[in-house]
Protein backbone atom coordinates (compact mmCIF):
# COMPACT_ATOMS: atom_id res chain seq x y z
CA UNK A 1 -9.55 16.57 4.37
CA UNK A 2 -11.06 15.24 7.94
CA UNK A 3 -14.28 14.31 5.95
CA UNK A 4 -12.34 11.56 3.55
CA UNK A 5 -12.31 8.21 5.24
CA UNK A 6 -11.24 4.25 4.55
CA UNK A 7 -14.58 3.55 2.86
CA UNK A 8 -14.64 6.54 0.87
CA UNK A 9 -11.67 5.95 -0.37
CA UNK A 10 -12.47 2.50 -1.42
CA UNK A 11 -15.14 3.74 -3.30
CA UNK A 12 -13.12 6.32 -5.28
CA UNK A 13 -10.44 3.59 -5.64
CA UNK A 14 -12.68 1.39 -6.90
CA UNK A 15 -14.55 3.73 -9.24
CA UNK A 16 -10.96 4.91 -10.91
CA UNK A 17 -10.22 0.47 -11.02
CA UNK A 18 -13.46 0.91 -14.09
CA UNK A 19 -11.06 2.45 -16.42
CA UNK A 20 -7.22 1.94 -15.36
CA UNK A 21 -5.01 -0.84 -15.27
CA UNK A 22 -4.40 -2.74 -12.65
CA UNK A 23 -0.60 -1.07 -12.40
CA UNK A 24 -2.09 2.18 -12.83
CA UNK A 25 -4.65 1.72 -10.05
CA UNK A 26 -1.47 0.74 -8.37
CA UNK A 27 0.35 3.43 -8.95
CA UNK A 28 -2.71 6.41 -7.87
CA UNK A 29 -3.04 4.22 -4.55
CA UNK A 30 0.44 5.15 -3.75
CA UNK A 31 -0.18 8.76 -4.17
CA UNK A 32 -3.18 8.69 -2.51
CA UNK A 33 -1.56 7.36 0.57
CA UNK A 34 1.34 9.21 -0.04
CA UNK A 35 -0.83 12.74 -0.01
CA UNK A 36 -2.68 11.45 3.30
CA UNK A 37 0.66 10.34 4.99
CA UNK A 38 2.34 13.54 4.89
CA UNK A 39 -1.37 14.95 5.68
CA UNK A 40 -1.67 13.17 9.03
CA UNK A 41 2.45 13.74 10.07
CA UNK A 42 1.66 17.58 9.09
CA UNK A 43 -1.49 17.47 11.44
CA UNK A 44 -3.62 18.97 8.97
CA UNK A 45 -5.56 15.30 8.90
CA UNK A 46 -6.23 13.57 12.63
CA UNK A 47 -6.24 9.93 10.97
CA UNK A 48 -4.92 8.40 8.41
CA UNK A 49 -8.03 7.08 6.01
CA UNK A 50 -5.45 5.40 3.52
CA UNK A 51 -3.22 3.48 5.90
CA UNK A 52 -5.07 0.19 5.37
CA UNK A 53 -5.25 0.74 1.80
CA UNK A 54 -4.06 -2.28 -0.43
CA UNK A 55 -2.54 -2.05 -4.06
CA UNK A 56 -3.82 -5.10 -6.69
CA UNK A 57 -1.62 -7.94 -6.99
CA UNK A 58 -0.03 -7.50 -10.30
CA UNK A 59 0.11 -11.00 -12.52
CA UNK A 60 3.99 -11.77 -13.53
CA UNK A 61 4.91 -10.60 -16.73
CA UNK A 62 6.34 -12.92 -19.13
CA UNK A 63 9.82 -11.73 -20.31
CA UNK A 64 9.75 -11.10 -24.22
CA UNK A 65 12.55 -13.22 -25.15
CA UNK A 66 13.93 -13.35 -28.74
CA UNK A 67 14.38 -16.66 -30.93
CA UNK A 68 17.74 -17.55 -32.09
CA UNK A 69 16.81 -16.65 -35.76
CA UNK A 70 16.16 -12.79 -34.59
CA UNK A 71 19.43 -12.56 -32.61
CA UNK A 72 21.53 -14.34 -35.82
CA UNK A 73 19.36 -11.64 -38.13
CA UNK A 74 20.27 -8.70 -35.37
CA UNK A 75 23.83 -10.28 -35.38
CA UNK A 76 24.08 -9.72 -39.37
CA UNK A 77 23.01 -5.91 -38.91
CA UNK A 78 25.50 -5.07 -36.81
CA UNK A 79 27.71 -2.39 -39.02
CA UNK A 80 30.70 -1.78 -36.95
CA UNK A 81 33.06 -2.58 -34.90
CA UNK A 82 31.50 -0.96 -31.93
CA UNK A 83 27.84 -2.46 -32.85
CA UNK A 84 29.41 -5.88 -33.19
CA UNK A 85 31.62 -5.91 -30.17
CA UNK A 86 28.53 -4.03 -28.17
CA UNK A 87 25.94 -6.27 -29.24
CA UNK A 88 27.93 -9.74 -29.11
CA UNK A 89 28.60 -8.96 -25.30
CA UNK A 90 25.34 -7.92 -23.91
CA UNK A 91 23.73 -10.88 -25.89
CA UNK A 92 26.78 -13.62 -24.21
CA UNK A 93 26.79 -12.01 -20.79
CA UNK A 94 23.16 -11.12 -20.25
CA UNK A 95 24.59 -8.34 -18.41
CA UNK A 96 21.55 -5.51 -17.36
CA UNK A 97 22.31 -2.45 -19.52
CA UNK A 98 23.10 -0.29 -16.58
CA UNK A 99 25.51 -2.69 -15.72
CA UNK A 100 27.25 -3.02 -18.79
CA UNK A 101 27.65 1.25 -18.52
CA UNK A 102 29.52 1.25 -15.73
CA UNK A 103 32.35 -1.35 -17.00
CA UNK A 104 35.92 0.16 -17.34
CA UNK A 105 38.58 -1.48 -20.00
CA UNK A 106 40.30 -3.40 -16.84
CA UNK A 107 37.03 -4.93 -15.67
CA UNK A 108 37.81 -6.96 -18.84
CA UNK A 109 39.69 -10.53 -18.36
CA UNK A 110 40.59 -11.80 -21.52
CA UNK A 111 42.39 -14.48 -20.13
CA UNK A 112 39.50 -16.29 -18.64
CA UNK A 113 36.87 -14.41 -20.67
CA UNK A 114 34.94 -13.44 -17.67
CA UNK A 115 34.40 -9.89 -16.24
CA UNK A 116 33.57 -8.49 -12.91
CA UNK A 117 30.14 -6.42 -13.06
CA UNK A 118 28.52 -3.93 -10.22
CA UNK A 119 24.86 -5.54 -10.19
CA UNK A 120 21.97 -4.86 -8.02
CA UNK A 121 22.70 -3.16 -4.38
CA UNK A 122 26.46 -2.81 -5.38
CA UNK A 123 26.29 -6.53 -5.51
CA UNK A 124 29.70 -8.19 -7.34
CA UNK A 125 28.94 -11.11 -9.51
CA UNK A 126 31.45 -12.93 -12.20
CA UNK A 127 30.16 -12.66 -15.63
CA UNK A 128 31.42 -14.87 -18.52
CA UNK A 129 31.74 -13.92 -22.62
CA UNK A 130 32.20 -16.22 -25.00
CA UNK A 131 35.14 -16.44 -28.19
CA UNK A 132 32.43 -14.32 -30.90
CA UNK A 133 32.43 -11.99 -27.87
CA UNK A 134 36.14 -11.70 -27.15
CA UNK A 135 37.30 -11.48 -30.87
CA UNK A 136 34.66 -8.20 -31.65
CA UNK A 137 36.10 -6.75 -27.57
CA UNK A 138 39.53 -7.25 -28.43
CA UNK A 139 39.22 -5.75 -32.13
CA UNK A 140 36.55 -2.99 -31.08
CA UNK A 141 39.37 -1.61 -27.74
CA UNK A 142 42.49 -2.28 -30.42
CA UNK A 143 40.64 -0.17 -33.38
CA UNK A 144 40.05 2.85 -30.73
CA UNK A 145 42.77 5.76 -30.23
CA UNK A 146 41.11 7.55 -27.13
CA UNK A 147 42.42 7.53 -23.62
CA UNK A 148 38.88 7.00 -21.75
CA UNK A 149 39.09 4.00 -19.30
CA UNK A 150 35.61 2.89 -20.12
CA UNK A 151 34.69 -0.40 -21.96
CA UNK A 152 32.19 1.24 -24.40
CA UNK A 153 32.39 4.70 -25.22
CA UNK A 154 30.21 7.01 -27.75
CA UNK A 155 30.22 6.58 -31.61
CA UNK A 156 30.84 10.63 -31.89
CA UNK A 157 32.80 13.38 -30.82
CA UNK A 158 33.64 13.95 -27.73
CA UNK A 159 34.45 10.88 -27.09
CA UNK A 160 32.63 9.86 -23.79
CA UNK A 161 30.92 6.57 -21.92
CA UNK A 162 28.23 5.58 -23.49
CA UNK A 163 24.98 6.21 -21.29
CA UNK A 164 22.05 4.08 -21.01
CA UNK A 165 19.90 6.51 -23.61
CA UNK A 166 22.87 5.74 -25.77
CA UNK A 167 23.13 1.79 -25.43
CA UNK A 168 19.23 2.02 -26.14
CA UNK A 169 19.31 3.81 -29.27
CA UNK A 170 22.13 1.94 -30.58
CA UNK A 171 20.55 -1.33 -30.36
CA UNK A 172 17.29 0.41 -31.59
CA UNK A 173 19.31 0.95 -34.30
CA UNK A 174 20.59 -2.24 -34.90
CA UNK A 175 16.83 -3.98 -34.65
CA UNK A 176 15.65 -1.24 -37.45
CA UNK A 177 18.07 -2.95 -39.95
CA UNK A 178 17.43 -6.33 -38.83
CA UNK A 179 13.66 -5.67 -40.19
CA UNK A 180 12.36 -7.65 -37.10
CA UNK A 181 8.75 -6.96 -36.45
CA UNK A 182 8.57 -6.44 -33.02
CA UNK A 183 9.58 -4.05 -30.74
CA UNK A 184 13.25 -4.37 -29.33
CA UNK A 185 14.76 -3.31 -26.40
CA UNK A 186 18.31 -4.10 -24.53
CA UNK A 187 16.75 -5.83 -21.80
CA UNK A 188 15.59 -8.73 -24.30
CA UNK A 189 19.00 -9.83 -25.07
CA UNK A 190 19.27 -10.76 -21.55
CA UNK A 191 15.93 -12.55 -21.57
CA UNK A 192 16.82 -14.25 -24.73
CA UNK A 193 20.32 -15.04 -22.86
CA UNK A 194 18.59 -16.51 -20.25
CA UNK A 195 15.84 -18.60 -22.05
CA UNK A 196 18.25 -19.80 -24.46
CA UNK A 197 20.91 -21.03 -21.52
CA UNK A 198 17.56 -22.64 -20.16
CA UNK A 199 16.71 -24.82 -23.45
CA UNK A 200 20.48 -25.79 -24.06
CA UNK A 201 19.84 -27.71 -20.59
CA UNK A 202 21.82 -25.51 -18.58
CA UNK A 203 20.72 -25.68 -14.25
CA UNK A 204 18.55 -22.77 -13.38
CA UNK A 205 20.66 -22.20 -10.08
CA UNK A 206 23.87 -21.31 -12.12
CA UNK A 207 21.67 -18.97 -14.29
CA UNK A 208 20.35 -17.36 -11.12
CA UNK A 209 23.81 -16.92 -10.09
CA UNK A 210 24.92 -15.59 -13.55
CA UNK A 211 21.93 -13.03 -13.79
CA UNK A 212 22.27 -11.86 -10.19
CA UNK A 213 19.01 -12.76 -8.91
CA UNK A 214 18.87 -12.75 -5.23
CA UNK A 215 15.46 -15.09 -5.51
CA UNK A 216 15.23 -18.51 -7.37
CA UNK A 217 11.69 -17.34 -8.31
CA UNK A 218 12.80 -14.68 -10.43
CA UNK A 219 14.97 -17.42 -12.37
CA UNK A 220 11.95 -20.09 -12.84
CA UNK A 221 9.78 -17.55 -14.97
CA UNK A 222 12.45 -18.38 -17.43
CA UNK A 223 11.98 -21.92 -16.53
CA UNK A 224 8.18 -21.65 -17.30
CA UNK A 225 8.63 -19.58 -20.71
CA UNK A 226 10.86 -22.29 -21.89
CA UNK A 227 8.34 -25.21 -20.92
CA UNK A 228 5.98 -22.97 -23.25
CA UNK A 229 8.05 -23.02 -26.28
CA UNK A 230 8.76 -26.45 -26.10
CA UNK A 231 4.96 -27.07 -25.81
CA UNK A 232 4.61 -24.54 -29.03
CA UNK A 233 6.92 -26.60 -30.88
CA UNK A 234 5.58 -30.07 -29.79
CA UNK A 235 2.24 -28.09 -31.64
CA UNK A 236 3.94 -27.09 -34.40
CA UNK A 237 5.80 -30.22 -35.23
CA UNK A 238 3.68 -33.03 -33.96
């Protein structure tokens, strides 16, 4: 491997940047340096050729937000109990659905409506629900007759909490009857959470604080998406 260096690489990198994306060409730049990394600490390599190597800056991706119409027409395909009380509080929480996975029954504070969650880095942030929310939660824990302590828990036998793969597919599920035509995921009800609190006027640092984004940047993409729908509108109407 001594006769690789930077430049060759470069041109190999740049070759494979022809016919890949810019995150794929991302992503074989990290094995590449990855492979010569563990080549130069094993000594089989006396440099490191792919140390100064750079990855492409990626452009931000627009969050696929849905319009109030979709969640109202996901909101009337919602079946059971379960569906209902699961769908109602990812949508009014725009919790992250590996977040809402780990919740327990007690995490649950009916009084206030509000709810502890485990975010990012083991991060604690208060999360709020609103009264659609806490009607479905209170009749979806009241209907069940198991024993597990956590919030959501599978829709067969044996009764257990409901994984990620599950959440997915149940919301999957959901979208299929809604007839929306566009692909749906769980992560869009907290995009659609967020650009919604956005155009109702609410102040992006209080959403930052309610997603549990440690940078304001991360908020204002939200910010921007709005701007562009009320810009789409102003087209549509004016």
């Amino acid at each position: 491997m001594n006769e690789f260096n930077t430049d060759r690489l470069k041109e190999y990198l740049i070759r494979s940047g022809d016919h890949l994306k810019p995150s794929s060409l991302g992503h074989r730049i990290r094995c590449v340096k990855s492979l010569f990394r563990w080549s130069h600490e094993e000594g089989y390599t006396l440099k490191n050729p792919a140390a100064k190597l750079k990855e492409p800056k990626l452009g931000k991706r627009i969050p696929k937000f849905l319009s109030e119409v979709e969640i109202e027409h996901l909101r009337e395909a919602c079946q059971t109990t379960m569906e209902k009380a699961l769908f109602e509080f990812m949508y009014s929480t725009g919790c992250r659905i590996g977040e809402v996975v780990k919740l327990n029954r007690e995490d649950i504070d009916f009084q206030s409506n509000s709810v502890i969650v485990q975010g990012k880095g083991d991060k604690e942030r208060e999360v709020y629900f609103n009264t659609r929310c806490s009607i479905w939660l209170k009749r979806y824990l009241d209907e069940r007759e198991d024993r597990e302590p956590c919030l959501f828990i599978t829709d067969r036998r044996p009764k257990r909490r409901m994984s990620i793969d599950n959440l997915r597919y149940i919301i999957k599920r959901i979208s299929n009857r809604a007839s929306i035509k566009k692909s749906i995921h769980p992560h869009q009800l907290r995009h659609s959470y967020a650009t919604h609190m956005i155009n109702n006027g609410a102040p992006i640092d209080v959403i930052q604080s309610l997603l549990g984004h440690e940078k304001s940047e991360t908020t204002k993409i939200y910010a921007q998406l709005s701007g562009k729908l009320r810009q789409d509108l102003y087209s549509k109407y004016f």
